[in-house]
N, C-alpha and C. Protein backbone atom coordinates (compact mmCIF):
# COMPACT_ATOMS: atom_id res chain seq x y z
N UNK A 1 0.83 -1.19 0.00
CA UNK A 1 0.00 0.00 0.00
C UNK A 1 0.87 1.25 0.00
N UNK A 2 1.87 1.32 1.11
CA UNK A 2 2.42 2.60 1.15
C UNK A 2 3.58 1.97 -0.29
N UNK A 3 3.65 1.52 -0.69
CA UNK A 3 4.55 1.65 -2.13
C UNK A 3 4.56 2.59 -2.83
N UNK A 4 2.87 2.54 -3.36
CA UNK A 4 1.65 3.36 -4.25
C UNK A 4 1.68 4.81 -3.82
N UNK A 5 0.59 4.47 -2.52
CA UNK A 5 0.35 5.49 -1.99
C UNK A 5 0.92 6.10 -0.77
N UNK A 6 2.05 7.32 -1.31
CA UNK A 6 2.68 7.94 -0.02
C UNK A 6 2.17 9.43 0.68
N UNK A 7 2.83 9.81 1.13
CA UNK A 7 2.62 10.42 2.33
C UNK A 7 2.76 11.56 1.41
N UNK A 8 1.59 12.93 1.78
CA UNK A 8 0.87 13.87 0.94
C UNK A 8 2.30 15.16 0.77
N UNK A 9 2.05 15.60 -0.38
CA UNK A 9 3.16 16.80 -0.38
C UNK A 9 2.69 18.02 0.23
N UNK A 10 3.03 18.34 1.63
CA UNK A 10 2.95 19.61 1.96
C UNK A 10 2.48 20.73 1.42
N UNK A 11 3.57 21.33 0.15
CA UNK A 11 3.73 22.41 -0.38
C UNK A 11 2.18 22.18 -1.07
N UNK A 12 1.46 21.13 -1.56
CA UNK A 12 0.57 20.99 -2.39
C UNK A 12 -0.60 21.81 -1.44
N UNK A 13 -1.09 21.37 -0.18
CA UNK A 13 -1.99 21.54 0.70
C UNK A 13 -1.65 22.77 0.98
N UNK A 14 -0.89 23.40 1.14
CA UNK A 14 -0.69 24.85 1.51
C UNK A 14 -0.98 25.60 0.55
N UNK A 15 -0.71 25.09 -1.03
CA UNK A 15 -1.33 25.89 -1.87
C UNK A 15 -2.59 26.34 -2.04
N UNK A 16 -2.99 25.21 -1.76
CA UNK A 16 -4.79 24.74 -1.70
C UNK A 16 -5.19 25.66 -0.83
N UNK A 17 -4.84 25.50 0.05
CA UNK A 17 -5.36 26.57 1.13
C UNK A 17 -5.46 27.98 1.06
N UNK A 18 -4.17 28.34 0.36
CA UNK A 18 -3.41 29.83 0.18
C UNK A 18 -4.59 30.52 -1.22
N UNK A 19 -5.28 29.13 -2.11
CA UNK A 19 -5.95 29.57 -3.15
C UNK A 19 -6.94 29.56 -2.86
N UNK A 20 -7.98 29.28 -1.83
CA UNK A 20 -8.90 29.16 -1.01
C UNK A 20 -9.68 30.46 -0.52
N UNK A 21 -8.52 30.83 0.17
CA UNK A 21 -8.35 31.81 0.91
C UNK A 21 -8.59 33.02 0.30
N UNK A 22 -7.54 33.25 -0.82
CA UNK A 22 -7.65 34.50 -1.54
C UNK A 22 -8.65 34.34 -2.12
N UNK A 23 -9.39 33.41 -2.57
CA UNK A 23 -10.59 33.14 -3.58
C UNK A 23 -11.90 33.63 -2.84
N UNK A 24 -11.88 33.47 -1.46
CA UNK A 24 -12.83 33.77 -1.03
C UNK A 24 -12.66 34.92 -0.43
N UNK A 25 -11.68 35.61 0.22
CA UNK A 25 -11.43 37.29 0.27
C UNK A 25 -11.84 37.83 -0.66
N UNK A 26 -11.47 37.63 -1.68
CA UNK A 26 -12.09 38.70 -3.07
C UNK A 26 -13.37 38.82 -3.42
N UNK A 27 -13.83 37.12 -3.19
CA UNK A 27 -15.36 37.12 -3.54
C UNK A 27 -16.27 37.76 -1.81
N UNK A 28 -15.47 38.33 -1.19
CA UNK A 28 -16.42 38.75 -0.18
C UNK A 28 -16.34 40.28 -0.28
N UNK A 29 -15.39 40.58 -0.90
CA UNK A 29 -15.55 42.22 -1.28
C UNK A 29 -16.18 42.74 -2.51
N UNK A 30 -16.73 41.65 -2.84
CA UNK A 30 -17.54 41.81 -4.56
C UNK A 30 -19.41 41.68 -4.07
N UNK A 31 -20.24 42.31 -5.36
CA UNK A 31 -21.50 42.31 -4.84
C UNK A 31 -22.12 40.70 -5.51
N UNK A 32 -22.23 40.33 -4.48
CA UNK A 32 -22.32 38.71 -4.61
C UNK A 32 -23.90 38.75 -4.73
N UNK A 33 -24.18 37.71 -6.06
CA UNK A 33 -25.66 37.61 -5.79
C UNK A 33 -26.50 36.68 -4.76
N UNK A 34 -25.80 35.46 -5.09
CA UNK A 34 -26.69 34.33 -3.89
C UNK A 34 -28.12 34.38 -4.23
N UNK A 35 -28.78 34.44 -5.24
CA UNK A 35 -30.52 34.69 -5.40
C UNK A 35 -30.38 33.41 -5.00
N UNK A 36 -30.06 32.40 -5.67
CA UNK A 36 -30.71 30.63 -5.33
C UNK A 36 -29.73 30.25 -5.01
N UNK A 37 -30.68 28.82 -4.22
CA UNK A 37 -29.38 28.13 -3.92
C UNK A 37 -29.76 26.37 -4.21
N UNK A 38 -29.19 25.52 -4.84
CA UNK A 38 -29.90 24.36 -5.48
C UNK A 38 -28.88 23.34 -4.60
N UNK A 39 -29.74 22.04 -4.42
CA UNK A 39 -28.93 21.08 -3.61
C UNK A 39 -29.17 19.82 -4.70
N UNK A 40 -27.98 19.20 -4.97
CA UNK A 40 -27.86 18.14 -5.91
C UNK A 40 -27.22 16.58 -5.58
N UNK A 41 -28.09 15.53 -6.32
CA UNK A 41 -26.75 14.31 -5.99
C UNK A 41 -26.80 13.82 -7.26
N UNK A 42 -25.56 13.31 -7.30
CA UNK A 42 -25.02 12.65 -8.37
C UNK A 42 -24.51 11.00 -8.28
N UNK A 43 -24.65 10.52 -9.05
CA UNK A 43 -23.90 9.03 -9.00
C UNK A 43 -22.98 9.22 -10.77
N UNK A 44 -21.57 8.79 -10.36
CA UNK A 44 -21.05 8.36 -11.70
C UNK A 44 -20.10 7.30 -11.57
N UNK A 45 -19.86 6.93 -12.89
CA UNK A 45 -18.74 5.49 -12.88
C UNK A 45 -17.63 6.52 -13.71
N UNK A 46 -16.22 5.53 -12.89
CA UNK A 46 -15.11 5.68 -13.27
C UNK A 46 -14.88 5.46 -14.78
N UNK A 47 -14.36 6.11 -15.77
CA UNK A 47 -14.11 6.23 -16.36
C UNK A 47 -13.03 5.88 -17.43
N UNK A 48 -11.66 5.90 -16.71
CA UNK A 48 -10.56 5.87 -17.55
C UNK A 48 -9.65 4.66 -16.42
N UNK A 49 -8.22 4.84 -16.93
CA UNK A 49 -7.46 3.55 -16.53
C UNK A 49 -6.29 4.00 -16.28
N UNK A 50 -6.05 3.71 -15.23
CA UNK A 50 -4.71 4.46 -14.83
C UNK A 50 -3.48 3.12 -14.34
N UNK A 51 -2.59 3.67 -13.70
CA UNK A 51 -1.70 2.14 -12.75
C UNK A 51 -2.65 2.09 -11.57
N UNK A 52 -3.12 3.00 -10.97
CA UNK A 52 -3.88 2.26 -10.02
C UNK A 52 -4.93 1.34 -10.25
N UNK A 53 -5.74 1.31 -11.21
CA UNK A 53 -6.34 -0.05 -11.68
C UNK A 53 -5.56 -1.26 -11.85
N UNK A 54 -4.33 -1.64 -11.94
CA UNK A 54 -3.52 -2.23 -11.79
C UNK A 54 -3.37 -3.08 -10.21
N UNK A 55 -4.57 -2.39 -9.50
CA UNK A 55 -4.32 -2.89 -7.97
C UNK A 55 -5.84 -2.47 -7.01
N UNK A 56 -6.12 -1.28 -7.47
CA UNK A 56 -7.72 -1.70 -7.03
C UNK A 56 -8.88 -1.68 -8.74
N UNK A 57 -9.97 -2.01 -7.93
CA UNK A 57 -11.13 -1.60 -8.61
C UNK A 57 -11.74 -0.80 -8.12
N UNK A 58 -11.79 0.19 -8.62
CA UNK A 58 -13.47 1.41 -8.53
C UNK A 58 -14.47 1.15 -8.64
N UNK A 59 -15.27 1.57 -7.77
CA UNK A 59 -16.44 1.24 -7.68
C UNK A 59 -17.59 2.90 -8.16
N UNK A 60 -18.88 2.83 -7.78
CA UNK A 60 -19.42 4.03 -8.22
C UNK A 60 -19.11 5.01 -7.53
N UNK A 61 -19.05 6.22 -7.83
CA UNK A 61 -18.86 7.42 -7.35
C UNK A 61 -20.79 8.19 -6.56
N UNK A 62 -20.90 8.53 -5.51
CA UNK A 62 -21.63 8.84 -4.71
C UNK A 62 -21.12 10.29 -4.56
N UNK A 63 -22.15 11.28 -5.01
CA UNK A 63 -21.99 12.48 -4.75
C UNK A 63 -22.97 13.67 -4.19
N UNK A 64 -22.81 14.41 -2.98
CA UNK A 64 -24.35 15.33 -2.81
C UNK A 64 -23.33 17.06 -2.83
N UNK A 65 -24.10 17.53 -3.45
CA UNK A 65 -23.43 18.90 -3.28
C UNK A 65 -24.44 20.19 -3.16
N UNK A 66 -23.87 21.60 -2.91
CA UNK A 66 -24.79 22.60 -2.45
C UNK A 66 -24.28 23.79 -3.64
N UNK A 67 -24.92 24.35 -3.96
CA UNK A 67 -24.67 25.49 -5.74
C UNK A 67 -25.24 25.93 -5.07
N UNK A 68 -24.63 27.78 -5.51
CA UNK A 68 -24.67 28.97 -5.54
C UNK A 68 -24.29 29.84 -7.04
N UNK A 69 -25.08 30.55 -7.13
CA UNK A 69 -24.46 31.59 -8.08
C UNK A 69 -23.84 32.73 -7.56
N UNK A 70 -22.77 33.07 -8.35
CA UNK A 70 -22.20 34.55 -7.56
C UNK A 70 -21.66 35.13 -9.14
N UNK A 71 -21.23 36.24 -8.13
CA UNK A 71 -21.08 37.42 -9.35
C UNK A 71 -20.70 37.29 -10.84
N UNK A 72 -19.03 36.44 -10.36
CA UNK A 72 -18.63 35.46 -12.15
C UNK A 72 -18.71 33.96 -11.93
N UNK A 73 -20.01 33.52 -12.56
CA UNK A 73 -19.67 32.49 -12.40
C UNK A 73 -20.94 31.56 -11.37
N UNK A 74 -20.67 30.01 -11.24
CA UNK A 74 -21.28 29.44 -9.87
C UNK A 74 -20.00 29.12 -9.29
N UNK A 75 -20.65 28.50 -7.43
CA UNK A 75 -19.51 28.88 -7.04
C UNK A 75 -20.56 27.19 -5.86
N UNK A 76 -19.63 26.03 -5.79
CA UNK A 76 -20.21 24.94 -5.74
C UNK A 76 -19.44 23.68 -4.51
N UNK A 77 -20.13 23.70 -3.60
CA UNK A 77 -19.15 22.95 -2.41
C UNK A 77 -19.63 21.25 -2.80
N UNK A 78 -18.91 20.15 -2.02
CA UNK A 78 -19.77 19.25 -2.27
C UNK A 78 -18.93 18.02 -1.60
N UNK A 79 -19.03 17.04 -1.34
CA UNK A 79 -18.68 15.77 -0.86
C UNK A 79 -19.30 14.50 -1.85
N UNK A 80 -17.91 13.65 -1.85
CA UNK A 80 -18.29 12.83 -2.60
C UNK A 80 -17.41 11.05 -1.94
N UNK A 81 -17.76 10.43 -2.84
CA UNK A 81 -17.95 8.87 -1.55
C UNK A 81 -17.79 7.84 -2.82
N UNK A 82 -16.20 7.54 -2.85
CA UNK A 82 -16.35 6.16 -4.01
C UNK A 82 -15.35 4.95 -2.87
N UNK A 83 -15.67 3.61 -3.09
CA UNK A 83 -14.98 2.56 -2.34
C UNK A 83 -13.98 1.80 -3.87
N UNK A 84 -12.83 1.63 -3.16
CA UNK A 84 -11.43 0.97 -3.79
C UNK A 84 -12.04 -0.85 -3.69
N UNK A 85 -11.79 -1.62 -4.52
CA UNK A 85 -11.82 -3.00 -4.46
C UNK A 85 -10.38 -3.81 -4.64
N UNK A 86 -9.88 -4.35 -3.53
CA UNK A 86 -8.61 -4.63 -3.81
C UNK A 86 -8.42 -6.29 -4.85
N UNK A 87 -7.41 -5.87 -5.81
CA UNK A 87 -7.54 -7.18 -6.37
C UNK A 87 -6.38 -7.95 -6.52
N UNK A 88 -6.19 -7.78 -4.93
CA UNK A 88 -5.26 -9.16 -4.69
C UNK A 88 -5.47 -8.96 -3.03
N UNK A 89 -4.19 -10.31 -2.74
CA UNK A 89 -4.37 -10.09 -0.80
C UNK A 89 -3.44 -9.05 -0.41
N UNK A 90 -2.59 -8.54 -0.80
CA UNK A 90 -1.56 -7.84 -0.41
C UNK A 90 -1.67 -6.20 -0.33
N UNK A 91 -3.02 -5.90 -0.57
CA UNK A 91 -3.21 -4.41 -0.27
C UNK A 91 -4.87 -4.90 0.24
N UNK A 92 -5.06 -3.99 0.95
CA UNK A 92 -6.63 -4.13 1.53
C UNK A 92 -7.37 -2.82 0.47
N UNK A 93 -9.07 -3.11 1.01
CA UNK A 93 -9.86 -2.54 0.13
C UNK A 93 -9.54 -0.94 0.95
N UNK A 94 -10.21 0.09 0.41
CA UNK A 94 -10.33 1.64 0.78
C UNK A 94 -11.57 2.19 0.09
N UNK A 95 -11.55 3.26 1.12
CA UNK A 95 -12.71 4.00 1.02
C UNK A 95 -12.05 5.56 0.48
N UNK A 96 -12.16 5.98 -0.59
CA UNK A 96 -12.07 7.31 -0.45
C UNK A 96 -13.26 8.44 -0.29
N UNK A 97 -13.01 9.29 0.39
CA UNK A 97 -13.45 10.65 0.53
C UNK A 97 -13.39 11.84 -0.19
N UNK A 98 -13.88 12.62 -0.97
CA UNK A 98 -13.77 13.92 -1.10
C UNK A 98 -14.29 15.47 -1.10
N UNK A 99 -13.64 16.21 0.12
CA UNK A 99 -14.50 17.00 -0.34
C UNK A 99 -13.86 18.47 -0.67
N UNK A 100 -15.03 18.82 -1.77
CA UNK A 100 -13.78 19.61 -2.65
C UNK A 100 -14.94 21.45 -2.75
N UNK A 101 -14.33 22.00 -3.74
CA UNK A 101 -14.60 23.76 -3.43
C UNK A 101 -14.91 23.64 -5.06
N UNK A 102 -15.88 24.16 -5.74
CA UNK A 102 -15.59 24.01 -7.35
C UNK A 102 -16.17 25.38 -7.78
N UNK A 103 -15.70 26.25 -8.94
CA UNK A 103 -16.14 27.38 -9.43
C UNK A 103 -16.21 26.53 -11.20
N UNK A 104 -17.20 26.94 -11.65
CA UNK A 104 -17.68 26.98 -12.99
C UNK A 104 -18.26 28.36 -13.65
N UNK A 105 -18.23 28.50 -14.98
CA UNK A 105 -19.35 29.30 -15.08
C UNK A 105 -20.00 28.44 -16.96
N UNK A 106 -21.07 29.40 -17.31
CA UNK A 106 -21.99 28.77 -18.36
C UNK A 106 -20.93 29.39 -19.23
N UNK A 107 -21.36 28.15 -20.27
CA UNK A 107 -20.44 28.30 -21.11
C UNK A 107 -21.31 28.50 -22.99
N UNK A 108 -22.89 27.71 -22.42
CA UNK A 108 -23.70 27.47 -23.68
C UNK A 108 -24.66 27.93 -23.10
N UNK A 109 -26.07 28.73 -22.80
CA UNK A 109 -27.14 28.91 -22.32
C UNK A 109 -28.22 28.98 -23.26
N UNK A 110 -29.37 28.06 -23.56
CA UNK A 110 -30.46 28.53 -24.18
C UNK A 110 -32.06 28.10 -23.81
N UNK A 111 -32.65 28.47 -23.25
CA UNK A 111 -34.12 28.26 -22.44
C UNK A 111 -33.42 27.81 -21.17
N UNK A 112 -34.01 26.42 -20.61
CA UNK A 112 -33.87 25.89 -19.83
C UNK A 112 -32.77 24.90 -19.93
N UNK A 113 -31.73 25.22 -20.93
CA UNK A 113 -30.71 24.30 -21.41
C UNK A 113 -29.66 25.14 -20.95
N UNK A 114 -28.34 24.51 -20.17
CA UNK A 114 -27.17 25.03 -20.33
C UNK A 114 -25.88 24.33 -19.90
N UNK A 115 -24.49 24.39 -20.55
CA UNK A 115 -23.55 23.69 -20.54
C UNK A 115 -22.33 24.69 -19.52
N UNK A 116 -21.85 24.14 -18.39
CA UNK A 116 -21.12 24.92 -17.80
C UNK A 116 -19.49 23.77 -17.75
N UNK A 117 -18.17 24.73 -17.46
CA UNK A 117 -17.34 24.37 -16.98
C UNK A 117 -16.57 25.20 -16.44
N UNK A 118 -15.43 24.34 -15.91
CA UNK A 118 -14.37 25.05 -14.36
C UNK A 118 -14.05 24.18 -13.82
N UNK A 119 -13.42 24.52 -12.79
CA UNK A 119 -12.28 23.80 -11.83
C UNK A 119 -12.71 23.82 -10.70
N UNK A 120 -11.86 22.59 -9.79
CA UNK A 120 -12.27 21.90 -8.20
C UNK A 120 -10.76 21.96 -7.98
N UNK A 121 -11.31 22.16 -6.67
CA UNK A 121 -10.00 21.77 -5.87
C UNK A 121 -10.13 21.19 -4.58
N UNK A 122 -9.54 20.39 -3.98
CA UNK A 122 -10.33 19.27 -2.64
C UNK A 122 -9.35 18.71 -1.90
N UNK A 123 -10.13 18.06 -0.62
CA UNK A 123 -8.86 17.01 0.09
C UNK A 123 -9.33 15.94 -0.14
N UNK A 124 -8.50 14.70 -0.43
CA UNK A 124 -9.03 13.33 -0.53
C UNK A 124 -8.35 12.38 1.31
N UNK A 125 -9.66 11.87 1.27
CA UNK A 125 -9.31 10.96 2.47
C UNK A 125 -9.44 9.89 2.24
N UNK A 126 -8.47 8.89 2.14
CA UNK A 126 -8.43 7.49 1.59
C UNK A 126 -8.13 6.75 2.91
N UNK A 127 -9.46 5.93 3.56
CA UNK A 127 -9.42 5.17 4.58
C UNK A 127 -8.99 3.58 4.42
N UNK A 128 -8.01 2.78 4.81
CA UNK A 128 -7.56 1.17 4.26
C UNK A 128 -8.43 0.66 5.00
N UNK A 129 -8.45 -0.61 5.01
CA UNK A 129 -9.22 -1.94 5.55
C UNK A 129 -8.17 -1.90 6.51
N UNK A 130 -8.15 -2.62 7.75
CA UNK A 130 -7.23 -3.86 8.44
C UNK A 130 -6.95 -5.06 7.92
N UNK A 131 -5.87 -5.09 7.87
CA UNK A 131 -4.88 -6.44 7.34
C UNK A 131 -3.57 -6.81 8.51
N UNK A 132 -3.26 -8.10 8.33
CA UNK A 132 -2.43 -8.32 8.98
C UNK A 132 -1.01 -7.40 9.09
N UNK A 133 -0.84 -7.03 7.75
CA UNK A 133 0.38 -6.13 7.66
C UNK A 133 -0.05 -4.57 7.99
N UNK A 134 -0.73 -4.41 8.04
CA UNK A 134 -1.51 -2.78 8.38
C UNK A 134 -2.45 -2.83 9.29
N UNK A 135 -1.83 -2.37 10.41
CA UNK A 135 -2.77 -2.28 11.58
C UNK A 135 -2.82 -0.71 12.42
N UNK A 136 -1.51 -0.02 12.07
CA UNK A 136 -1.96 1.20 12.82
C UNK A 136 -2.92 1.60 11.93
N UNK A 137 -2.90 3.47 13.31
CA UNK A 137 -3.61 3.97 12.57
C UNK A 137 -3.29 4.81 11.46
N UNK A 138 -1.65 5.82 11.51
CA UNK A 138 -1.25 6.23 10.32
C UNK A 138 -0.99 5.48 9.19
N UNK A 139 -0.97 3.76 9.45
CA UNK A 139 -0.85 2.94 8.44
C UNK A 139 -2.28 3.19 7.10
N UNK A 140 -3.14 3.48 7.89
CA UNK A 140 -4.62 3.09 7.72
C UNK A 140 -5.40 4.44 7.51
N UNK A 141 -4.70 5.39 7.05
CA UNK A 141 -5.25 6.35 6.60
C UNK A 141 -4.63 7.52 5.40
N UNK A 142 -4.99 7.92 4.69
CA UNK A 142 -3.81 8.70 3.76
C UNK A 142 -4.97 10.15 3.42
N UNK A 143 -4.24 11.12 3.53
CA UNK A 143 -4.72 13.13 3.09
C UNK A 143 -4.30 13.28 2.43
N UNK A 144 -4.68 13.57 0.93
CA UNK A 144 -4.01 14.29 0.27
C UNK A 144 -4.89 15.52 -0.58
N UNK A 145 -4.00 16.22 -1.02
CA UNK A 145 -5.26 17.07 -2.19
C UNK A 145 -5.23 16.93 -3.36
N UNK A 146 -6.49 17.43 -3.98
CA UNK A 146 -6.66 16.62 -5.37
C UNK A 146 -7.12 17.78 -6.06
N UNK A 147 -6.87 18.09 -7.09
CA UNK A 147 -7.80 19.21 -8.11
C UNK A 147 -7.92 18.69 -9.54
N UNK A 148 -8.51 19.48 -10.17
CA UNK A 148 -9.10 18.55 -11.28
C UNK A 148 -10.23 19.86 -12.39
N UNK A 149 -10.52 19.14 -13.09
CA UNK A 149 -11.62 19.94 -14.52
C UNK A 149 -12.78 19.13 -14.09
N UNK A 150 -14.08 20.26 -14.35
CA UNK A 150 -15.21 19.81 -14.13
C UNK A 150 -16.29 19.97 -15.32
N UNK A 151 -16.80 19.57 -15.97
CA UNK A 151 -17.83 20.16 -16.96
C UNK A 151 -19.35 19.92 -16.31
N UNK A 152 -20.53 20.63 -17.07
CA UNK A 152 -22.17 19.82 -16.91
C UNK A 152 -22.91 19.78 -17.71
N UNK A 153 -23.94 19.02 -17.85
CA UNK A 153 -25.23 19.54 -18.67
C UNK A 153 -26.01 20.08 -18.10
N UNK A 154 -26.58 20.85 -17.95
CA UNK A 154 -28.24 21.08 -16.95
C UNK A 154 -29.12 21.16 -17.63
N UNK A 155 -30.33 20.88 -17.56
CA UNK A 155 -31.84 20.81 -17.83
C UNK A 155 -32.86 20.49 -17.03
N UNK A 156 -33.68 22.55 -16.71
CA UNK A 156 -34.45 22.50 -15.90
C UNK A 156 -35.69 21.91 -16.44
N UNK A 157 -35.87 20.99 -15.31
CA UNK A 157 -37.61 20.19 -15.79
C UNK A 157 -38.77 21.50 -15.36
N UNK A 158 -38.59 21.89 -14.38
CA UNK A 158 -39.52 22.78 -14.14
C UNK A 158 -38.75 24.13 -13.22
N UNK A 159 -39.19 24.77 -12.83
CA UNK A 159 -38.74 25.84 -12.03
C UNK A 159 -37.53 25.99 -11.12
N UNK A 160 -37.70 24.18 -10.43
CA UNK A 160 -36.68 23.87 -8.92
C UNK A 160 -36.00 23.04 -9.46
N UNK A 161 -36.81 22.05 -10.29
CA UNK A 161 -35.84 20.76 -10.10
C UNK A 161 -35.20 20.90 -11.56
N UNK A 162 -34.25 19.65 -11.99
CA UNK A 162 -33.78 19.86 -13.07
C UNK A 162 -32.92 18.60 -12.63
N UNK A 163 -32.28 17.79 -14.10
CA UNK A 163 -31.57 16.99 -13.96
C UNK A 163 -30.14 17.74 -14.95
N UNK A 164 -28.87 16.90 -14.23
CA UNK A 164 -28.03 17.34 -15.32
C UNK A 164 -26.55 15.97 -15.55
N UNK A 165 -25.80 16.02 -16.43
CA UNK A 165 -25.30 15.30 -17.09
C UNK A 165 -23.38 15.73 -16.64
N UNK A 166 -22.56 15.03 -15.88
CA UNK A 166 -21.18 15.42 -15.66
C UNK A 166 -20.65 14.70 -16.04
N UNK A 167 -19.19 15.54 -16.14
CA UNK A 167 -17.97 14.53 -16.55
C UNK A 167 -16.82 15.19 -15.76
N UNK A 168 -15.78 15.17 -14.89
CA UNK A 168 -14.41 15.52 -14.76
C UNK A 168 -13.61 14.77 -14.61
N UNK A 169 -12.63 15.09 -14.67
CA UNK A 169 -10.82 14.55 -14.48
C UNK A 169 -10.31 14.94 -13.44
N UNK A 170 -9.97 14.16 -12.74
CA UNK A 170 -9.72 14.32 -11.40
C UNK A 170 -7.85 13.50 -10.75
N UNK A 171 -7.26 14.65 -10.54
CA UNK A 171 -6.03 14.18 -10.10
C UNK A 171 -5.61 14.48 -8.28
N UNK A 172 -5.42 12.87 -7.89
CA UNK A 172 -5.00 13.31 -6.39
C UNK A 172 -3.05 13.29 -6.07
N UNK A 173 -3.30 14.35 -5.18
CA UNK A 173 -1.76 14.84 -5.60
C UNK A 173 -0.73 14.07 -4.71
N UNK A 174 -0.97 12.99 -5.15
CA UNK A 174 0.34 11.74 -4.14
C UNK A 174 1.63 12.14 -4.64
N UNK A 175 2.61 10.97 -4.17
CA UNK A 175 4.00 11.38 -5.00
C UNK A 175 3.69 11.05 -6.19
N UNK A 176 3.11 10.14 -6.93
CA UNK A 176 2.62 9.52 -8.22
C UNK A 176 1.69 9.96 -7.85
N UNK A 177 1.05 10.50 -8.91
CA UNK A 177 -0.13 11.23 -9.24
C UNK A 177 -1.37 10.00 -9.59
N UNK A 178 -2.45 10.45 -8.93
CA UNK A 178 -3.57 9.27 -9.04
C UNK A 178 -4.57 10.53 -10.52
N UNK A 179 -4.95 9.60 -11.61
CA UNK A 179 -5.78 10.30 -12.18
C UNK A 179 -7.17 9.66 -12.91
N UNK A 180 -8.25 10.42 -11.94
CA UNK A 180 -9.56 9.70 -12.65
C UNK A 180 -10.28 10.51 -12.73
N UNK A 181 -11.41 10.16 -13.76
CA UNK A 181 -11.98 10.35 -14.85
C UNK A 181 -13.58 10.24 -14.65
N UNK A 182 -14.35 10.39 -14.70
CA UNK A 182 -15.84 9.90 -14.26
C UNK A 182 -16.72 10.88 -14.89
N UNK A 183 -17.87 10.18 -15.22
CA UNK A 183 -19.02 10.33 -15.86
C UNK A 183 -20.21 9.95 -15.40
N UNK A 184 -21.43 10.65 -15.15
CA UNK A 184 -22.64 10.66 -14.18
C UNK A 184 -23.34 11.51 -14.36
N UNK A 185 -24.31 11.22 -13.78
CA UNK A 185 -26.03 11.87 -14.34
C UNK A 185 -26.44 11.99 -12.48
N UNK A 186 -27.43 13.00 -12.29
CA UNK A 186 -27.80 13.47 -11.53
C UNK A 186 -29.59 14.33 -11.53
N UNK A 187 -29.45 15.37 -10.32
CA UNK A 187 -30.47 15.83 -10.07
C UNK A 187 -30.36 16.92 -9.36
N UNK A 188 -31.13 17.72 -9.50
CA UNK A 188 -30.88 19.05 -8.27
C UNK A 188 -32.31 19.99 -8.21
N UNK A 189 -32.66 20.28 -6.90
CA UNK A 189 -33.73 20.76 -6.41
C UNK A 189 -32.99 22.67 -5.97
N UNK A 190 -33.65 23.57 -6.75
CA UNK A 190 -33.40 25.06 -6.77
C UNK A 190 -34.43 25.61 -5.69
N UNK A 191 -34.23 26.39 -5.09
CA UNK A 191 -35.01 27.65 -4.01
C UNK A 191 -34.37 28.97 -3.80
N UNK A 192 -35.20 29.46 -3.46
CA UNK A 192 -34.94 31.36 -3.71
C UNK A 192 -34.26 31.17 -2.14
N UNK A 193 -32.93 32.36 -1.84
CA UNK A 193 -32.23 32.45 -0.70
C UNK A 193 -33.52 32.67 0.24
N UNK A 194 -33.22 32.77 0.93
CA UNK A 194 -34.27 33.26 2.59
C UNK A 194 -33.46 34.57 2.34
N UNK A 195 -34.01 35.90 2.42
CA UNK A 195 -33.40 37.42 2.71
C UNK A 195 -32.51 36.89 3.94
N UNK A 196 -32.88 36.81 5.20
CA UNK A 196 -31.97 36.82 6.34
C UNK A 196 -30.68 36.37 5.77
N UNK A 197 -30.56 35.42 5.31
CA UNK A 197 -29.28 34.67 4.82
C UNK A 197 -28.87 35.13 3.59
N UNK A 198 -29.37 35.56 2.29
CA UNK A 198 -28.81 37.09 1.35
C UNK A 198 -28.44 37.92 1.78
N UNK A 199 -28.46 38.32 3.32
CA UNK A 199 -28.36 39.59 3.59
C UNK A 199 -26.87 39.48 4.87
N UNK A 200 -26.64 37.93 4.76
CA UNK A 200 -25.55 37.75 5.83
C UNK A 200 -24.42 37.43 4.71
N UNK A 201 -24.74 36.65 3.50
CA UNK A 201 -23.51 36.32 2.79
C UNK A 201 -23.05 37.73 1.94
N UNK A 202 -24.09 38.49 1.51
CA UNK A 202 -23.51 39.93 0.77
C UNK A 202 -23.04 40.63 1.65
C-alpha cells in the first residue's frame, strides 16, 4: 500500500489553502448575488485507466453537493464517496473521501438548457481496511489534495428541479499522481435564498 500510496506533499496543501483563501477574500468584497441556492446528488462510474487499476477496482462514485451563483460564475461545495476493491491479498480494500470547493461558469445557455465548466480543488481521504500487515492507525489512513476539470449539462424540468449530465478529471496529488476520470447523471432541487441569509452572505 504505502509503495503506491505515499505520504501527501505539503507544499501541495498549503497551496490549496493559500488559493482558497484569496478566492474567497475577493469574492467577499464583490457584490455577490446568492438569489438561489440548489442542492444536488449525483452518481457516476469511473471512467478511464490508470496504474492504479492495476491494484484496485473502482467502484461508483456517490456524490451530494450545495450550488450557488455569484457574481462570475457558480460557485459549488460538495462531498463525494467512491470505495477501492482490492484485487489481490496484499493491499486491503479503501474508502475514499472527497470534499472539494468548485467554481464553474456557463459556457452554452439557451431556455432551460445550459452547458457549464471550471475547476475543483479538494482534500481526498483514503481510509484502508485492516490487514495483517496494516494495523496502525497512520498505516490506515492517507490526506491528500486533489484538483481537477469539471464540466455539466443542466436541464431545468420545471422551475426547482432539473436533472443534469457530468464529466471531470480528477487528479490526487500523491507522490505519483492518481488520475480519474468519471461520468454521471444526476439531479438538483433550486429555491430562492431566505433574505436573512442574502443579507448575511452579501
Amino acid at each position: 500500500m504505502k509503495n503506491y500510496l505515499c505520504a501527501p506533499e505539503k507544499k501541495y496543501f498549503l497551496f490549496t489553502i493559500l488559493f482558497l483563501l484569496v478566492n474567497i477574500s475577493s469574492l467577499s468584497a464583490q457584490n455577490l448575488s446568492f438569489e438561489k441556492f440548489s442542492i444536488g446528488a449525483n452518481l457516476s462510474a469511473n471512467s478511464n485507466i490508470e496504474t492504479l487499476h492495476d491494484y484496485w477496482d473502482p467502484g461508483n462514485l456517490y456524490e451530494v453537493n450545495l450550488r450557488t451563483p455569484i457574481q462570475f460564475g457558480n460557485m459549488q461545495v460538495g462531498l463525494s464517496y467512491i470505495p477501492f476493491k482490492s484485487k489481490n491479498s496484499e493491499q486491503p480494500d479503501f474508502k475514499g473521501m472527497f470534499f472539494y470547493l468548485q467554481w464553474d461558469k456557463e459556457i452554452f445557455t439557451v431556455k432551460d438548457f445550459e452547458i457549464n465548466a471550471g475547476i475543483m480543488f479538494g482534500l481526498c481521504r483514503m481510509v484502508f481496511d485492516k490487514t495483517e500487515m496494516y494495523k496502525s492507525k497512520d498505516e490506515l489512513q492517507e490526506h491528500e489534495v486533489s484538483a481537477g476539470f469539471v464540466s455539466s449539462i443542466n436541464y431545468n424540468i420545471t422551475q426547482n428541479v432539473g436533472l443534469n449530465l457530468t464529466a471531470n478529471y480528477n487528479s490526487i496529488l500523491t507522490r505519483k499522481k492518481i488520475n480519474l476520470a468519471f461520468i454521471g447523471a444526476g439531479f438538483y432541487y433550486t429555491f430562492d435564498t431566505p433574505q436573512w441569509l442574502k443579507d448575511f452572505l452579501e
